[in-house]
Protein backbone atom coordinates (compact mmCIF):
# COMPACT_ATOMS: atom_id res chain seq x y z
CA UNK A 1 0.00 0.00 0.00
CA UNK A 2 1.25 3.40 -1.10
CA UNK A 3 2.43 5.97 1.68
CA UNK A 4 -0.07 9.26 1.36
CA UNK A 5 2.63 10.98 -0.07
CA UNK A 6 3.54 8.25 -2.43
CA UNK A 7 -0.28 8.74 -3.99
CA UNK A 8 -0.40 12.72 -3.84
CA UNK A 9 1.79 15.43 -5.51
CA UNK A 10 2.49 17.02 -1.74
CA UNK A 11 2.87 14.95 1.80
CA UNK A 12 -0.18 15.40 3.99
CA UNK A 13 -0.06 16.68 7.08
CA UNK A 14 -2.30 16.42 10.18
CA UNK A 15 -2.63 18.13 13.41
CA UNK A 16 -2.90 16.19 16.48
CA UNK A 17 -3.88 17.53 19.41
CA UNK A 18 -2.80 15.50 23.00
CA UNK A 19 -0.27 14.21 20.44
CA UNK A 20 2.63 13.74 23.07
CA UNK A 21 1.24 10.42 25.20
CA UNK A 22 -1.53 7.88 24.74
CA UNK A 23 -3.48 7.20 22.06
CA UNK A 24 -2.19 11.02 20.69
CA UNK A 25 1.00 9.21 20.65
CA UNK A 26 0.42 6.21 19.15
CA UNK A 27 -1.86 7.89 16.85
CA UNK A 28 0.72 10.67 15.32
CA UNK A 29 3.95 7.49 15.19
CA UNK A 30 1.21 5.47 13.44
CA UNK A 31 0.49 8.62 10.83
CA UNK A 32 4.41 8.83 10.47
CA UNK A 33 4.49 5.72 9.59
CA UNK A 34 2.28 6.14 6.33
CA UNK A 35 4.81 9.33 5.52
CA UNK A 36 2.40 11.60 7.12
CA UNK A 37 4.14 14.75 8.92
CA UNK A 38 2.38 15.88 12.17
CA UNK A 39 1.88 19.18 14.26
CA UNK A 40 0.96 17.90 17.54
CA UNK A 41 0.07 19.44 20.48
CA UNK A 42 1.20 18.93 24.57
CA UNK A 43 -0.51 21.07 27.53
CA UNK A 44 3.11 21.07 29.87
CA UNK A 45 5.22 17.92 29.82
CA UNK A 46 7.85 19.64 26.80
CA UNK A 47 10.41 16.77 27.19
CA UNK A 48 7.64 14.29 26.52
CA UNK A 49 6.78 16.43 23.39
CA UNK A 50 10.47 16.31 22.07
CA UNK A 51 10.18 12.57 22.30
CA UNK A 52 7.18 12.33 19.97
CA UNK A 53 8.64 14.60 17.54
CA UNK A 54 12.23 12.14 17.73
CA UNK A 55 10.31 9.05 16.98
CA UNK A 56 8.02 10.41 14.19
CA UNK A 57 11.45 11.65 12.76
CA UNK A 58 13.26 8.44 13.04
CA UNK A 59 10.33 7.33 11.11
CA UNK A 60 11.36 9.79 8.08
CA UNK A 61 8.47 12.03 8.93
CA UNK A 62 8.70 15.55 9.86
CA UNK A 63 7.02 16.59 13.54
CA UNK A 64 6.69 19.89 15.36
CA UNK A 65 5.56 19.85 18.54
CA UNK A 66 3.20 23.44 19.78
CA UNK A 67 1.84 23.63 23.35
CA UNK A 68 -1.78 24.28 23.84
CA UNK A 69 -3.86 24.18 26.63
CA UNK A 70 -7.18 22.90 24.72
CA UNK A 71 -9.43 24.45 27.35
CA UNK A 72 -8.52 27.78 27.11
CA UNK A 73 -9.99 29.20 23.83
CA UNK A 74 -8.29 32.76 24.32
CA UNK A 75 -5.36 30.99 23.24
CA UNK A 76 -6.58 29.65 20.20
CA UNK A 77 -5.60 33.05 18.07
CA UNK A 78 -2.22 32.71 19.04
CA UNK A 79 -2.03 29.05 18.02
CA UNK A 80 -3.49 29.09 14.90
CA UNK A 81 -0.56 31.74 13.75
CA UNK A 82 2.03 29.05 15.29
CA UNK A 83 -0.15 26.82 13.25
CA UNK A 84 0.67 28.72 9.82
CA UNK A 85 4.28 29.44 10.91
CA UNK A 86 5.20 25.56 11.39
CA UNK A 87 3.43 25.32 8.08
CA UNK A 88 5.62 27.46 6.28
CA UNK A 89 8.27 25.14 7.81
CA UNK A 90 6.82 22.02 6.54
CA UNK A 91 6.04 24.04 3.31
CA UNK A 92 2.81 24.23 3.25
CA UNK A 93 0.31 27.01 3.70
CA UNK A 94 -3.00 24.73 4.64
CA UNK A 95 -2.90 20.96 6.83
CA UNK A 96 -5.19 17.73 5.60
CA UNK A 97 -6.08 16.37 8.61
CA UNK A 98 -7.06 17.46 12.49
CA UNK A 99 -7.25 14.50 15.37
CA UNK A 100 -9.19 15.97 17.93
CA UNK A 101 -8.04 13.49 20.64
CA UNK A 102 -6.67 15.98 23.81
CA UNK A 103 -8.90 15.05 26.87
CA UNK A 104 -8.61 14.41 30.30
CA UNK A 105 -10.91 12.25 32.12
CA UNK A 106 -13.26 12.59 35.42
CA UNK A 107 -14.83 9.94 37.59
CA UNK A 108 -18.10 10.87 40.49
CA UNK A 109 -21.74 10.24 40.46
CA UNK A 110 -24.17 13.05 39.84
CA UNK A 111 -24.87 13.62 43.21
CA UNK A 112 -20.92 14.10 43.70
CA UNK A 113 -20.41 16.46 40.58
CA UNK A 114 -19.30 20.01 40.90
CA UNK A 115 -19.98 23.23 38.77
CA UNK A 116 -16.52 23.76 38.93
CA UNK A 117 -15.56 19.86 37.05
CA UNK A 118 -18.51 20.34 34.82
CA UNK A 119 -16.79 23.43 33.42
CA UNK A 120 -13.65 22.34 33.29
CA UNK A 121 -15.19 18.94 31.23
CA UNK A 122 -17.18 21.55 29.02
CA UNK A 123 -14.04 23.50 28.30
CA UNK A 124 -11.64 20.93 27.16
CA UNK A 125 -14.13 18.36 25.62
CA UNK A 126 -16.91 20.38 24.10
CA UNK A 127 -15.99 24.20 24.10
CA UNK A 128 -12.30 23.81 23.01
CA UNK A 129 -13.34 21.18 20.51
CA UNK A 130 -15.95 23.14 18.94
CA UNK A 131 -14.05 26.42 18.81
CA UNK A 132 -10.53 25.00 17.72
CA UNK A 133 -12.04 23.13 15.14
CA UNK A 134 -13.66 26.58 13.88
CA UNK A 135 -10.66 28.68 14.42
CA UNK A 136 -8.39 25.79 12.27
CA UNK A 137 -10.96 24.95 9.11
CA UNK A 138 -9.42 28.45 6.87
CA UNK A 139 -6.10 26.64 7.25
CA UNK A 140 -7.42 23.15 6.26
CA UNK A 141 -7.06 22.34 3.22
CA UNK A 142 -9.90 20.96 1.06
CA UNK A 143 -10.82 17.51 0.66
CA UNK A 144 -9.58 17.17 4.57
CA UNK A 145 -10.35 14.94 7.14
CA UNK A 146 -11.28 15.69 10.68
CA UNK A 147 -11.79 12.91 13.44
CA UNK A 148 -13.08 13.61 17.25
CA UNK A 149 -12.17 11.17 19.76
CA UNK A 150 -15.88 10.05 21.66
CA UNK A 151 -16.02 7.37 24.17
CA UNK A 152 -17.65 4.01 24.56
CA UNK A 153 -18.89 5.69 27.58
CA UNK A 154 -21.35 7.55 25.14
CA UNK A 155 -22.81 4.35 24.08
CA UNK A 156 -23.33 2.28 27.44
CA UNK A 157 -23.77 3.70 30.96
CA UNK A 158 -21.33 3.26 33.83
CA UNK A 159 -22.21 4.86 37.01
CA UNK A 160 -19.44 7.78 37.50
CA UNK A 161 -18.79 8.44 34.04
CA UNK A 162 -22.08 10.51 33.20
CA UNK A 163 -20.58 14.31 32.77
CA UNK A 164 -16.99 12.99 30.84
CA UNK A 165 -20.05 10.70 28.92
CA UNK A 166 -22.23 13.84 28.19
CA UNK A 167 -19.84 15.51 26.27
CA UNK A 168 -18.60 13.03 23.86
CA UNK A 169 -22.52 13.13 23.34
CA UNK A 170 -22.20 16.29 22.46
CA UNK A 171 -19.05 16.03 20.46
CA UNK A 172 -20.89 13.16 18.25
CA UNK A 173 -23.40 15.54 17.42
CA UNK A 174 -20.93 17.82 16.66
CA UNK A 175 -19.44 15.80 14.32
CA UNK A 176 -22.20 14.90 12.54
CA UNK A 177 -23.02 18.85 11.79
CA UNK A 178 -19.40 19.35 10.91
CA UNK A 179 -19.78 16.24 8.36
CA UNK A 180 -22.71 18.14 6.84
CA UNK A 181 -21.88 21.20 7.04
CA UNK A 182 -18.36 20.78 5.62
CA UNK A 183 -20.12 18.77 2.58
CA UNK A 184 -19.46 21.41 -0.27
CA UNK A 185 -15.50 21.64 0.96
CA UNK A 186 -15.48 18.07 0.65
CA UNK A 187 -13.92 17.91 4.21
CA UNK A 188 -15.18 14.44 5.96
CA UNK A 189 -16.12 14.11 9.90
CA UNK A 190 -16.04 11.00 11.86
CA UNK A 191 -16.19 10.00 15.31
CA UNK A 192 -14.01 7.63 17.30
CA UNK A 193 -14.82 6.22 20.47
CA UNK A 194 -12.44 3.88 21.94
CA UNK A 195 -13.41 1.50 24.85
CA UNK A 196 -11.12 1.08 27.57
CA UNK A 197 -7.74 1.63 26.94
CA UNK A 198 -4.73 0.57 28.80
CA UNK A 199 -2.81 3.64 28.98
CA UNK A 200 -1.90 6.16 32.00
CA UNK A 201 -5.94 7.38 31.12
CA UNK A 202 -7.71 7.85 34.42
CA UNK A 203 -4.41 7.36 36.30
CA UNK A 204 -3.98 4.25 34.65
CA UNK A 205 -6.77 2.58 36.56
CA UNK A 206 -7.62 -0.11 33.59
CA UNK A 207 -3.79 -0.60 32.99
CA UNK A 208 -2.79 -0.64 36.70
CA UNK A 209 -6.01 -1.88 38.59
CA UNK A 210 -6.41 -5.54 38.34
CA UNK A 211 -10.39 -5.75 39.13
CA UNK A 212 -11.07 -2.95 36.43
CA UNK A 213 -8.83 -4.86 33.95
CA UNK A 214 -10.80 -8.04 34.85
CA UNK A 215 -14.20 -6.25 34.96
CA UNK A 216 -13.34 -4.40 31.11
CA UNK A 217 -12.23 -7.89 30.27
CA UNK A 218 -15.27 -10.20 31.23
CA UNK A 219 -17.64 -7.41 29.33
CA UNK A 220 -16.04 -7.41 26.05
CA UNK A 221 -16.42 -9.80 23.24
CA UNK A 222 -12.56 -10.35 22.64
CA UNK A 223 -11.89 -10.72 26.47
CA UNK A 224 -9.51 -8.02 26.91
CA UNK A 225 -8.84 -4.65 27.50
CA UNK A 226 -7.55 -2.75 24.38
CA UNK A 227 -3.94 -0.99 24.36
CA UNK A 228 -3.02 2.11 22.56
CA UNK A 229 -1.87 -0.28 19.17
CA UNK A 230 -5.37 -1.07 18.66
CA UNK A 231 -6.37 2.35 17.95
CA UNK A 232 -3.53 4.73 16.75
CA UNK A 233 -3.47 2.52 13.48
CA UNK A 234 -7.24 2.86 12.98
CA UNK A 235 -7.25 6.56 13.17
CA UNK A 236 -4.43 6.40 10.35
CA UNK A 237 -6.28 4.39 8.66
CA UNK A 238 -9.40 5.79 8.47
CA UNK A 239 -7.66 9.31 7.77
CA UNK A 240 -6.20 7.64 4.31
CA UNK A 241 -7.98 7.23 1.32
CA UNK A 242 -9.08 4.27 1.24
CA UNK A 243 -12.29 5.67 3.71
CA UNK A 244 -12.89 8.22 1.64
CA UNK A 245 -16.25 7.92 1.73
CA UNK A 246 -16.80 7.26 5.41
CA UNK A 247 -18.37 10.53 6.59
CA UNK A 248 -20.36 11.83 9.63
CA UNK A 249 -20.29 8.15 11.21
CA UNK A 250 -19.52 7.07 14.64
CA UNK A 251 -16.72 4.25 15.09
CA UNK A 252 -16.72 2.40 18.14
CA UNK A 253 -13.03 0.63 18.69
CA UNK A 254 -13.58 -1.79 21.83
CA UNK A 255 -13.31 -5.56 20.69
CA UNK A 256 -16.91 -5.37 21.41
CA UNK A 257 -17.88 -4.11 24.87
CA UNK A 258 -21.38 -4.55 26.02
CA UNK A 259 -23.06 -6.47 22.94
């Protein structure tokens, strides 16, 4: 199978946001791989952000690495010129593709809920996702892709998860508007919503705690948790060309949980 830039006159490039650890990781090394060059984005850990950008290099892809605190939308200006700059770099005035994967996560019942962690959830998940993807499509190019990171948590109901769980909700909505909206730019919108992962997620409760590992395990159909390998591939994947034609759907990626 041809790298992107094998099949195209330029070398895509996508923007990754949380691209520095996790599933960001995984999912901008697995874009390198397919000669994809990534701007990715890190809220404070810089030396983990270097790292990312080493390995996507080794790889023979070009990386630059912009910090960005997703939940603060004053900020977004500011990036968006970094944005262009690092595309001048790369030579390139517009980007193909934007991963909006940056999250953080947030565990109480209802009852135990603040105003102040609702916010915060709102800001990162819904707010900065709505308004960064706004601020970004001038500089994207045509015939882009964009893909929001859900959760399987919007799909099936575990008790403590229902404000993190509302706004990937949301954020499916979203992407269905963006998918329709976006129609006569032919720019695609799809939603992915990984089960549980075993990364350092949640304090790495499903990687570290063996009765969550066991519980995840027992409810889904291929008896394990997944790990960050099963999804950073399927996000490059479904960015390529060969799913084209996938628009405005919702992808669940959780070796079937709660059939």
């Amino acid at each position: 199978m041809p790298h992107e830039n094998q099949a195209n006159s330029k070398r895509r490039i996508a923007i990754v946001t949380g691209g520095s650890r996790g599933l960001g990781r995984n999912t901008v090394v697995s874009l390198a791989g397919r000669g994809v060059d990534v701007i990715l984005t890190y809220h404070s850990n810089k030396a983990e952000a270097e790292s990312a950008v080493a390995e996507i290099e080794a790889l023979g892809a070009a990386a630059v690495a912009i910090q960005l605190d997703t939940g603060n939308t004053a900020s977004f200006d500011a990036f968006v010129a970094d944005v262009r700059q690092a595309l001048t770099g790369l030579g390139r005035t517009d980007f193909d593709y934007l991963v909006n994967n940056a999250g953080t996560s947030h565990h109480a019942s209802i009852a135990e809920t603040t105003e102040e962690d609702f916010d915060g959830l709102v800001n990162v998940h819904l707010k900065g996702v709505f308004f960064l993807t706004q601020k970004l499509l001038p500089v994207m190019a045509d015939g882009g892709r964009i893909i929001n990171l859900s959760s399987g948590l919007a799909r099936f109901s575990i008790p403590g998860s229902s404000a993190y769980a509302a706004m990937k909700g949301a954020i499916e909505v979203f992407t269905r508007y963006l998918a329709k909206e976006l129609g006569p730019r032919r720019i695609t919108a799809n939603t992915v919503a990984p089960g549980a992962i075993m990364t350092d997620f949640s304090g790495g409760v499903v990687r570290d705690n063996p009765v969550v590992n066991k519980m995840v395990s027992d409810m889904t159909a291929l008896g394990r948790p997944g790990v960050a390998d099963d999804i950073g591939p399927m996000i490059a994947s479904l960015l390529s060309d060969d799913n084209r034609w996938v628009n405005g759907q919702r992808i669940e990626v959780s070796g079937g949980a709660l059939l």
